[in-house]
N, C-alpha and C. Protein backbone atom coordinates (compact mmCIF):
# COMPACT_ATOMS: atom_id res chain seq x y z
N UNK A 1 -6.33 -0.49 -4.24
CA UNK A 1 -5.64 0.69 -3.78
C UNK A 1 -4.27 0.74 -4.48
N UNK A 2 -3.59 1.77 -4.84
CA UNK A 2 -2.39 2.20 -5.58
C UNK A 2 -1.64 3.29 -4.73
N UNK A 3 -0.51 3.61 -5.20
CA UNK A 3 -0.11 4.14 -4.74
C UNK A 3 1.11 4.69 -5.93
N UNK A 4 1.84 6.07 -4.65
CA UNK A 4 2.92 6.39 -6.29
C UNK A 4 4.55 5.94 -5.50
N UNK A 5 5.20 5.73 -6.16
CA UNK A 5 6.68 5.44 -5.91
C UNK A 5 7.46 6.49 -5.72
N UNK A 6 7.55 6.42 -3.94
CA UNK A 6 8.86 7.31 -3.38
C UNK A 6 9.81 7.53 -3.56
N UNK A 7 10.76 7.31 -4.83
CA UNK A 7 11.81 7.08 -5.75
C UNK A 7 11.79 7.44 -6.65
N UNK A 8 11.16 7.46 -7.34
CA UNK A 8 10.85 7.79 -9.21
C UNK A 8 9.30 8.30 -9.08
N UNK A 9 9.17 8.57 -10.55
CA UNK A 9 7.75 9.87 -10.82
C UNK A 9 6.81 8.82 -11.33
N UNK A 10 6.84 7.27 -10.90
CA UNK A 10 5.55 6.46 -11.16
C UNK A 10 4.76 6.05 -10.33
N UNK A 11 3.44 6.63 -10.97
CA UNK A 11 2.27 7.12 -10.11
C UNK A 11 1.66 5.19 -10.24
N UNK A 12 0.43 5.04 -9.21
CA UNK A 12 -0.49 4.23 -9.82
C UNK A 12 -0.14 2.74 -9.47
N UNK A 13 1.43 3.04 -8.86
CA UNK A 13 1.59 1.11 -8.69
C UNK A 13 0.63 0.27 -7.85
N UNK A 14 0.32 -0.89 -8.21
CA UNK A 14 -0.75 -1.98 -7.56
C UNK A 14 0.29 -2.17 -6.39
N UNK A 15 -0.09 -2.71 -5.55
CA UNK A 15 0.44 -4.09 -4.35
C UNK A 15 0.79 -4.99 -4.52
N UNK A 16 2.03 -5.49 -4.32
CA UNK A 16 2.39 -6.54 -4.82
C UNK A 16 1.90 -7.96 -3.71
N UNK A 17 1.26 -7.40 -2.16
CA UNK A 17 0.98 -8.39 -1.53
C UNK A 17 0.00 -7.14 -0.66
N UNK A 18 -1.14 -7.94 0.25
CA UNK A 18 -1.84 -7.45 1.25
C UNK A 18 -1.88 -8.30 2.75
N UNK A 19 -1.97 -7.48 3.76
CA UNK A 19 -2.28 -8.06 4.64
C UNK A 19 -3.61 -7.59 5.47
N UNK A 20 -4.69 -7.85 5.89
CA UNK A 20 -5.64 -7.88 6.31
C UNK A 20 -6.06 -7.81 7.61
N UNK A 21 -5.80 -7.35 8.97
CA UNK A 21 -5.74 -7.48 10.10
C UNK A 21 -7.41 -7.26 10.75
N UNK A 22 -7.65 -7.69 11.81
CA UNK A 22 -9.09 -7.14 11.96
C UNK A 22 -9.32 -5.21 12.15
N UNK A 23 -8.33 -4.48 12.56
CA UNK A 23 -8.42 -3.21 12.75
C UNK A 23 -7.45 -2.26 11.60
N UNK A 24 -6.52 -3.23 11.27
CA UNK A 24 -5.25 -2.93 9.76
C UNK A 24 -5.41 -3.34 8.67
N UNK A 25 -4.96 -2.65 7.74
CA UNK A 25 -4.43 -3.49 6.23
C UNK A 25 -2.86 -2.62 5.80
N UNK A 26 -2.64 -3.40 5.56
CA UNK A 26 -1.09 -3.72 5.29
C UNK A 26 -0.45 -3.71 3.38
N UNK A 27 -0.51 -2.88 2.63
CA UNK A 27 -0.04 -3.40 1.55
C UNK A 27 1.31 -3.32 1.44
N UNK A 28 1.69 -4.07 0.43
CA UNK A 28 3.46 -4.20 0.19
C UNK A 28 3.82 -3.57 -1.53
N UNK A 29 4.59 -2.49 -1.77
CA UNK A 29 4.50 -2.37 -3.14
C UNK A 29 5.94 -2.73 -3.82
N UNK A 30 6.36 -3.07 -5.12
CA UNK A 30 7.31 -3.01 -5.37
C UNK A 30 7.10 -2.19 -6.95
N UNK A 31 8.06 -1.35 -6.91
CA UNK A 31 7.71 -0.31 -8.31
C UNK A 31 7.97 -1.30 -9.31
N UNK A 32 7.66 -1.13 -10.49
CA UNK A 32 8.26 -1.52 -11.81
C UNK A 32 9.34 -0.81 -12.30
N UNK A 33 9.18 0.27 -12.42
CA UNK A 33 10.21 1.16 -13.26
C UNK A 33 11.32 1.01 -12.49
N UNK A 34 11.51 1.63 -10.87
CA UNK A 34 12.87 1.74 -10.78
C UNK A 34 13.13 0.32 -9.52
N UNK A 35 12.14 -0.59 -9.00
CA UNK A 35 12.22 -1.92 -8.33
C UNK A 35 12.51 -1.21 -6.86
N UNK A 36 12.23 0.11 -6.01
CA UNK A 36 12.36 0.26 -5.01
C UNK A 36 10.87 -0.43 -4.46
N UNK A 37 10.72 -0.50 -2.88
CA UNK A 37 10.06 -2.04 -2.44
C UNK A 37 9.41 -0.68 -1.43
N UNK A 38 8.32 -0.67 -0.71
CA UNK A 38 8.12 0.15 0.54
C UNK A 38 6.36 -0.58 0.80
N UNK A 39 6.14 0.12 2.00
CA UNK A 39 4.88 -0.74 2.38
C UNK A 39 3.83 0.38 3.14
N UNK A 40 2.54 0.03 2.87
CA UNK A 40 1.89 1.29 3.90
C UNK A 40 0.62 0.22 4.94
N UNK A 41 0.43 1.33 5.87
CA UNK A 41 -0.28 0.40 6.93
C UNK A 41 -1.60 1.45 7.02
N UNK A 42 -2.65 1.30 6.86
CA UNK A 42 -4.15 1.72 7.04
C UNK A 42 -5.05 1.21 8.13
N UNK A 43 -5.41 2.35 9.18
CA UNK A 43 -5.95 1.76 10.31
C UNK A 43 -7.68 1.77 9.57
N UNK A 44 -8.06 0.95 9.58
CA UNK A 44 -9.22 1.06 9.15
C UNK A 44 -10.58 1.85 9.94
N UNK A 45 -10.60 1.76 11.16
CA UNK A 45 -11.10 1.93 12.08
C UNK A 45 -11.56 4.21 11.69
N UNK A 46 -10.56 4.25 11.06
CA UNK A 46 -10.39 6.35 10.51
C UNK A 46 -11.34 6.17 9.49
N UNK A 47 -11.26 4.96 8.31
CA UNK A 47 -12.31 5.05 7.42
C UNK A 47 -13.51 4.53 7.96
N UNK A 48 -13.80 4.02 9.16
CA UNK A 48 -15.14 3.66 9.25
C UNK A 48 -15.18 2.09 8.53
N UNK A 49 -14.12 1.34 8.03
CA UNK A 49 -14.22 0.22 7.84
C UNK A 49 -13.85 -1.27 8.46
N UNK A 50 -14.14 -0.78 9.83
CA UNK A 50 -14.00 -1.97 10.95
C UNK A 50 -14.71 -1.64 12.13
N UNK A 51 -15.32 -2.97 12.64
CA UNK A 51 -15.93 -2.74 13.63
C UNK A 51 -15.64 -2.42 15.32
């Protein structure tokens, strides 16, 4: 999963860490270009990917 940077116009950044919960996932990004840091949380349970 990627994502784009809330700061600057770079699309596509990886995760720099994940977290895995039984009903969450958690990634952590940090941009390259301009080094702003932000994180998103995904209930899995909306995609149908938890039980």
């Amino acid at each position: 999963m990627t994502d784009n940077c809330p700061n600057c116009p770079r699309q596509c950044v990886q995760p720099a860490a994940e977290y895995r919960g039984d009903v969450e996932v958690s990634h952590l990004y940090r941009c390259p270009g301009c080094g702003e840091t932000w994180s998103t949380n995904r209930d899995l349970r909306a995609y149908g990917e938890a039980a």
